[in-house]
Protein backbone atom coordinates (compact mmCIF):
# COMPACT_ATOMS: atom_id res chain seq x y z
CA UNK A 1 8.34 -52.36 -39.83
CA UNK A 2 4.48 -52.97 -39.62
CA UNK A 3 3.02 -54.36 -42.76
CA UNK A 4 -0.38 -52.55 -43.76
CA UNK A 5 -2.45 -53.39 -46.95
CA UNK A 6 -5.74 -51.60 -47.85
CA UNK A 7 -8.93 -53.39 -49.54
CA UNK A 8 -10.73 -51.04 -51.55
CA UNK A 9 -14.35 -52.69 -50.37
CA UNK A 10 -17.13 -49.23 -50.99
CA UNK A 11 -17.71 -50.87 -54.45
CA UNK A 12 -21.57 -51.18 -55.62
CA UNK A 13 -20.84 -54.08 -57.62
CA UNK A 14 -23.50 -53.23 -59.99
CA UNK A 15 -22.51 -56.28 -62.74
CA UNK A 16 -23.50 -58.77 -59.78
CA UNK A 17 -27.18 -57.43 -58.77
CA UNK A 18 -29.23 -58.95 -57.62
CA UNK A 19 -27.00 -60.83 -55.09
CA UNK A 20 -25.27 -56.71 -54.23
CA UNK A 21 -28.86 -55.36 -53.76
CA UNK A 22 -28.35 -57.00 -50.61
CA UNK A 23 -25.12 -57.87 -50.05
CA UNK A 24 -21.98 -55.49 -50.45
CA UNK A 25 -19.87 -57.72 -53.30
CA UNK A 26 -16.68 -58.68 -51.07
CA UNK A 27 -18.80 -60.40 -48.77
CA UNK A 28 -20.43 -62.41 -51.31
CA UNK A 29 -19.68 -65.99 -50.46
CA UNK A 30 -16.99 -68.01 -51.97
CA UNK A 31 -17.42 -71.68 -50.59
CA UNK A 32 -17.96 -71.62 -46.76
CA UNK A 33 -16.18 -67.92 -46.07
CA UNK A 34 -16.82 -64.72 -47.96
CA UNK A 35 -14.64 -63.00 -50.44
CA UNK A 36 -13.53 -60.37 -47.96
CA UNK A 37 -12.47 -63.05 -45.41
CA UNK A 38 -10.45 -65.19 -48.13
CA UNK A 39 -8.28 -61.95 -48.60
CA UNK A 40 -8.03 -61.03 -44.96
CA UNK A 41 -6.78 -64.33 -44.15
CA UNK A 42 -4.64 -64.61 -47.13
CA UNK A 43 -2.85 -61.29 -46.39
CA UNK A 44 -2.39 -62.77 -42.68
CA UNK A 45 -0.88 -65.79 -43.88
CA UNK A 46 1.91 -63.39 -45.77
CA UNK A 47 2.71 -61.85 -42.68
CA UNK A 48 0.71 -58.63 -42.52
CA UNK A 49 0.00 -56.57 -39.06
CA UNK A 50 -2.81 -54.67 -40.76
CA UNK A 51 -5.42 -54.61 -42.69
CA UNK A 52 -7.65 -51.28 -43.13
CA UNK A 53 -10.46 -51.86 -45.05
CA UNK A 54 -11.54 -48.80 -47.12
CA UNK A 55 -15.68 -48.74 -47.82
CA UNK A 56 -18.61 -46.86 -49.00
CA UNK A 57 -21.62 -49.03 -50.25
CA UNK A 58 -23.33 -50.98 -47.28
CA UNK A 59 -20.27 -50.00 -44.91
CA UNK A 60 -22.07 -51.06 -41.75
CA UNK A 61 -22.87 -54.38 -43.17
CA UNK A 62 -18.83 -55.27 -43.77
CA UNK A 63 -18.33 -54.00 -40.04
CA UNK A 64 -19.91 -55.92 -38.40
CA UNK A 65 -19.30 -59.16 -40.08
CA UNK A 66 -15.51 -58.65 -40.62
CA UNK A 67 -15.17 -56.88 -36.73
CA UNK A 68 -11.75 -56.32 -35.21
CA UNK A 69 -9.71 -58.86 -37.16
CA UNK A 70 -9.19 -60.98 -33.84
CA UNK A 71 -10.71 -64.48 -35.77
CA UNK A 72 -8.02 -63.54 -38.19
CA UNK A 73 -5.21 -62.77 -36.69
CA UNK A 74 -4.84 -59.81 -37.95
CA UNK A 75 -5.67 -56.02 -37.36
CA UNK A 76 -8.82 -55.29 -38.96
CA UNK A 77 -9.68 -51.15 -39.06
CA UNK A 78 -12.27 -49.65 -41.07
CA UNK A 79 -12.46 -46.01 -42.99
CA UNK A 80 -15.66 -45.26 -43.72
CA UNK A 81 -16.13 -42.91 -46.95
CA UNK A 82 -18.89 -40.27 -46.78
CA UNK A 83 -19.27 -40.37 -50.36
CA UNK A 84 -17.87 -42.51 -53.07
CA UNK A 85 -14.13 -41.68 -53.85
CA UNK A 86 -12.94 -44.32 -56.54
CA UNK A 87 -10.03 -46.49 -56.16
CA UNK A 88 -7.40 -44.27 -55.45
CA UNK A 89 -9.10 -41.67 -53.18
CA UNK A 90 -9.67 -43.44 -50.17
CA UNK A 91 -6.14 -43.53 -49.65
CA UNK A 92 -6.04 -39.95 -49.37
CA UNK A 93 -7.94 -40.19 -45.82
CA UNK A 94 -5.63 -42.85 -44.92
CA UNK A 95 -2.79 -40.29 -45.13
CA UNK A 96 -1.39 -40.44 -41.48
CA UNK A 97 -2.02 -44.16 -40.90
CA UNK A 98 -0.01 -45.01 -44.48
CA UNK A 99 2.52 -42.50 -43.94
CA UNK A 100 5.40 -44.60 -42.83
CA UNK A 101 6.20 -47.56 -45.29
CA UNK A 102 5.20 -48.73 -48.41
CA UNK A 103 1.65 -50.29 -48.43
CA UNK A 104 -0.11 -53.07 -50.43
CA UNK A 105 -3.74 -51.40 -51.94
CA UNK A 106 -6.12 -54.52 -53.13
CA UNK A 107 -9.31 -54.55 -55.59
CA UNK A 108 -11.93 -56.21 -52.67
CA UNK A 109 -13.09 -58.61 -56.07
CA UNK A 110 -9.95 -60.42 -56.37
CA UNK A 111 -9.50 -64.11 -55.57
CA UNK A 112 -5.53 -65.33 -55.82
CA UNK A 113 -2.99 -67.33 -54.54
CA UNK A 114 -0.07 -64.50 -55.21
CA UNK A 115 2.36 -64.48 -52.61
CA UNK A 116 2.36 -61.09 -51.31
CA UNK A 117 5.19 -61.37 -49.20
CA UNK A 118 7.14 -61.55 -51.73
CA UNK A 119 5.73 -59.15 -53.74
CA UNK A 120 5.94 -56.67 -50.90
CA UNK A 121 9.37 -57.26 -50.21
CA UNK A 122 10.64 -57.19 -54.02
CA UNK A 123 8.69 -53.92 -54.52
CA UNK A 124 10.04 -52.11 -51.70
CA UNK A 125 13.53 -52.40 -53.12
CA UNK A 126 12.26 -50.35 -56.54
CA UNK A 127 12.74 -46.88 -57.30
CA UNK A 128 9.49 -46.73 -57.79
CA UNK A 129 6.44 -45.08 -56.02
CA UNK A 130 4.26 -47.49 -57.77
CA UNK A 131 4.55 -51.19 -58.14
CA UNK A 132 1.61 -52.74 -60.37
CA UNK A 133 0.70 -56.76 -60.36
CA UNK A 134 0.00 -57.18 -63.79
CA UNK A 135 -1.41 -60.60 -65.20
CA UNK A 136 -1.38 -62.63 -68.57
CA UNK A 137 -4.58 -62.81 -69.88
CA UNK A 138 -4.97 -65.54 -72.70
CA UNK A 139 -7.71 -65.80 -74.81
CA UNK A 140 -8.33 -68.31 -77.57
CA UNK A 141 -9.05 -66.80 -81.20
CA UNK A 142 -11.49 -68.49 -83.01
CA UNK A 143 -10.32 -68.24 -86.60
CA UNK A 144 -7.10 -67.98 -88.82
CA UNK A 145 -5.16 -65.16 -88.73
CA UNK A 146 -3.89 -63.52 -92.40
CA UNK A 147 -1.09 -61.62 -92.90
CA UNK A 148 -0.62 -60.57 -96.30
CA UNK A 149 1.57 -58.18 -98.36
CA UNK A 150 -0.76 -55.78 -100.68
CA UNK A 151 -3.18 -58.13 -102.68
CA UNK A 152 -0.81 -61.38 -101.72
CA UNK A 153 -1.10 -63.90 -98.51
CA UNK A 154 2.50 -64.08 -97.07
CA UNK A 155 1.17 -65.81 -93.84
CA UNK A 156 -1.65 -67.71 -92.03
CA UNK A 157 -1.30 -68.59 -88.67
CA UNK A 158 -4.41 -71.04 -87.47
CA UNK A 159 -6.29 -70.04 -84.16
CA UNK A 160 -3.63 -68.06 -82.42
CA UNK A 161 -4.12 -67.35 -78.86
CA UNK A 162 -4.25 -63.54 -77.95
CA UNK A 163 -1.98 -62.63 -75.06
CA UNK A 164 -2.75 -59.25 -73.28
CA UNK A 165 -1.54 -58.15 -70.13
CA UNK A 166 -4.16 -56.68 -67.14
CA UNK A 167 -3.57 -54.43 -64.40
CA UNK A 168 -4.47 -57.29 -61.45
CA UNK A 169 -5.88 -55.04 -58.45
CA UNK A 170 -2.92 -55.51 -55.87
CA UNK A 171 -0.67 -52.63 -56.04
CA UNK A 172 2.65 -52.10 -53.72
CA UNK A 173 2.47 -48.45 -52.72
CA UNK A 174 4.73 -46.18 -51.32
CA UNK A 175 3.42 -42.97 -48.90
CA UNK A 176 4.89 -40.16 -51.19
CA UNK A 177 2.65 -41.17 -53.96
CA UNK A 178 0.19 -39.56 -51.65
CA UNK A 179 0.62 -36.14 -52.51
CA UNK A 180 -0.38 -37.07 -55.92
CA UNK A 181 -4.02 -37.85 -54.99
CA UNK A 182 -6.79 -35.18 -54.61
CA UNK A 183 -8.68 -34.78 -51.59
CA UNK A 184 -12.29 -35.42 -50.87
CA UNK A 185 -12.43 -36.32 -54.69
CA UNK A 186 -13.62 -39.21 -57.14
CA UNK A 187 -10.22 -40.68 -57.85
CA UNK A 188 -9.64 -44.38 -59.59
CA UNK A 189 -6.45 -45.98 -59.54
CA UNK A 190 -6.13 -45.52 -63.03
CA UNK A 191 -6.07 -41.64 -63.01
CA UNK A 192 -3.34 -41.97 -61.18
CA UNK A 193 -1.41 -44.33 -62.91
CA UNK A 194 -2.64 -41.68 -66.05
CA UNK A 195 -1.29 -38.71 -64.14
CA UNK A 196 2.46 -40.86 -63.62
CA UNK A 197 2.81 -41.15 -66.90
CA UNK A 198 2.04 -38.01 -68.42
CA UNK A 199 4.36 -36.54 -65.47
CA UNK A 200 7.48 -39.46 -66.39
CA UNK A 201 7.27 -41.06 -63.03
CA UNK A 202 8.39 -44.48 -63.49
CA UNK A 203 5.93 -47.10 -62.52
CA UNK A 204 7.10 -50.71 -62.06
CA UNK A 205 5.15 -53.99 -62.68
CA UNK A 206 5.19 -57.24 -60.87
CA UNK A 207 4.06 -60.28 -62.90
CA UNK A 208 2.14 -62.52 -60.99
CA UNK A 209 2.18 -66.12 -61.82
CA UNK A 210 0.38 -67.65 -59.25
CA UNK A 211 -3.64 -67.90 -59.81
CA UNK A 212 -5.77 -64.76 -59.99
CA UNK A 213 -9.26 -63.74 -61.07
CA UNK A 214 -11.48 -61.00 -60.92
CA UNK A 215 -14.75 -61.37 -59.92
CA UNK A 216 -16.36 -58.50 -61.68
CA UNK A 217 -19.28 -60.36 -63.51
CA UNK A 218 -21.64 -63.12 -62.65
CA UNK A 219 -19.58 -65.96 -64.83
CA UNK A 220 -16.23 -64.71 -62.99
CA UNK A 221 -18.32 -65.42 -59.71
CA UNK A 222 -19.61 -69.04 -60.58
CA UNK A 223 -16.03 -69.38 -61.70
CA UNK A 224 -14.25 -68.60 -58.81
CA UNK A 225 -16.74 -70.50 -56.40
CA UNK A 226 -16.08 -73.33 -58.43
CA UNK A 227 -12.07 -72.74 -58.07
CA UNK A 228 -12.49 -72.14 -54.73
CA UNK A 229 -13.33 -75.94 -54.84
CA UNK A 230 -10.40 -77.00 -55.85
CA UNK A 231 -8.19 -74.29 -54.36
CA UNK A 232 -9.08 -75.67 -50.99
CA UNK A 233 -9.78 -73.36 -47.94
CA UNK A 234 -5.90 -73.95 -46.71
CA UNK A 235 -4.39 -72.05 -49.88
CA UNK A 236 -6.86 -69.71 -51.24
């Protein structure tokens, strides 16, 4: 069974002008290789056949630099959107190429270390359509939190961390969640997660422990170079 993931790369990437003015975000450079290519060859090193990469904004521009996946080693294709159709709606024109196993579908922002081979192969084996990476966020809290009982304090608990949970952009995907998604229509991932849940159609989660970030804003950019540092080209 071929292994096929899709990077959703037509974003604008509008929080990171001016460097998107000129250069589509996932090929924004992160060390010595671009964003795009730290996926591509991340998703290779988990044993995919496949990679289609979905885009929009600047679509030429990620052609030719990315090409046929051969540096890789990897099958690179790219579906080019005539107009802008979210997160979930390019997969809609990827109907026949998707339509025979489950698929991984990847925000082009995301820098991590998950190993999606395993995540693949655990997902596959749920009832679900749907198979979210979610990821701990915690953030430190900057004063005492009071509990209290009418006019009385019962509680304070000094600087507690706040732990949240975020969707992660890598999503295990199987083809009969196709139907669900509108054609030739502005569609975002979370619309459809939206749409499984007011229609009761379970949707799993994957926690993903290994390091992740989103590189959505300029500080989550300098951050991520600077992991990338660390990370080292071998792992990232």
């Amino acid at each position: 069974m071929q292994k096929k993931a899709v990077i959703m790369a037509g974003g604008l990437g509008t929080r990171l002008k001016p460097f998107t003015d000129a250069i589509p975000k996932p090929l924004l450079p992160i060390g010595e290789k671009a964003i795009l290519e730290v996926q591509i060859e991340r998703l290779a090193q988990c044993g995919f056949d496949e990679v289609i990469l979905a885009t929009n904004y600047k679509s030429n521009y990620i052609e030719n630099f990315i090409g046929d996946g051969s540096r890789y080693d990897i099958k690179v294709t790219i579906s080019k959107e005539a107009k802008r159709l979210g997160t979930a709606g390019p997969l809609k024109l990827l109907e026949a190429q998707l339509s025979s196993a489950p698929f991984l579908v990847m925000n082009g922002d995301i820098l991590t270390l998950l190993d999606m081979k395993k995540m693949y192969d655990i997902s596959c084996k749920k009832s679900s359509l749907f198979v979210a990476g979610i990821k701990q966020i915690v953030m430190p809290y900057d004063f005492g939190n009071i509990s209290f009982d009418d006019e009385f304090i019962t509680k304070i608990e000094e600087k507690p961390n706040i732990i949240t949970y975020a969707l992660a952009g890598v999503y295990i995907l199987k083809p009969e969640i196709l139907q669900y998604i509108p054609k030739d229509t502005y569609y975002g991932i979370d619309m459809l997660l939206q749409y499984m849940l007011e229609n009761k159609l379970p949707i799993a989660k994957y926690d993903i422990e290994e390091y992740w970030i989103d590189i959505g804003r300029m500080d989550d950019y300098e951050k991520a170079r600077e992991d990338y540092k660390k990370i080292g080209k071998s792992d990232a």
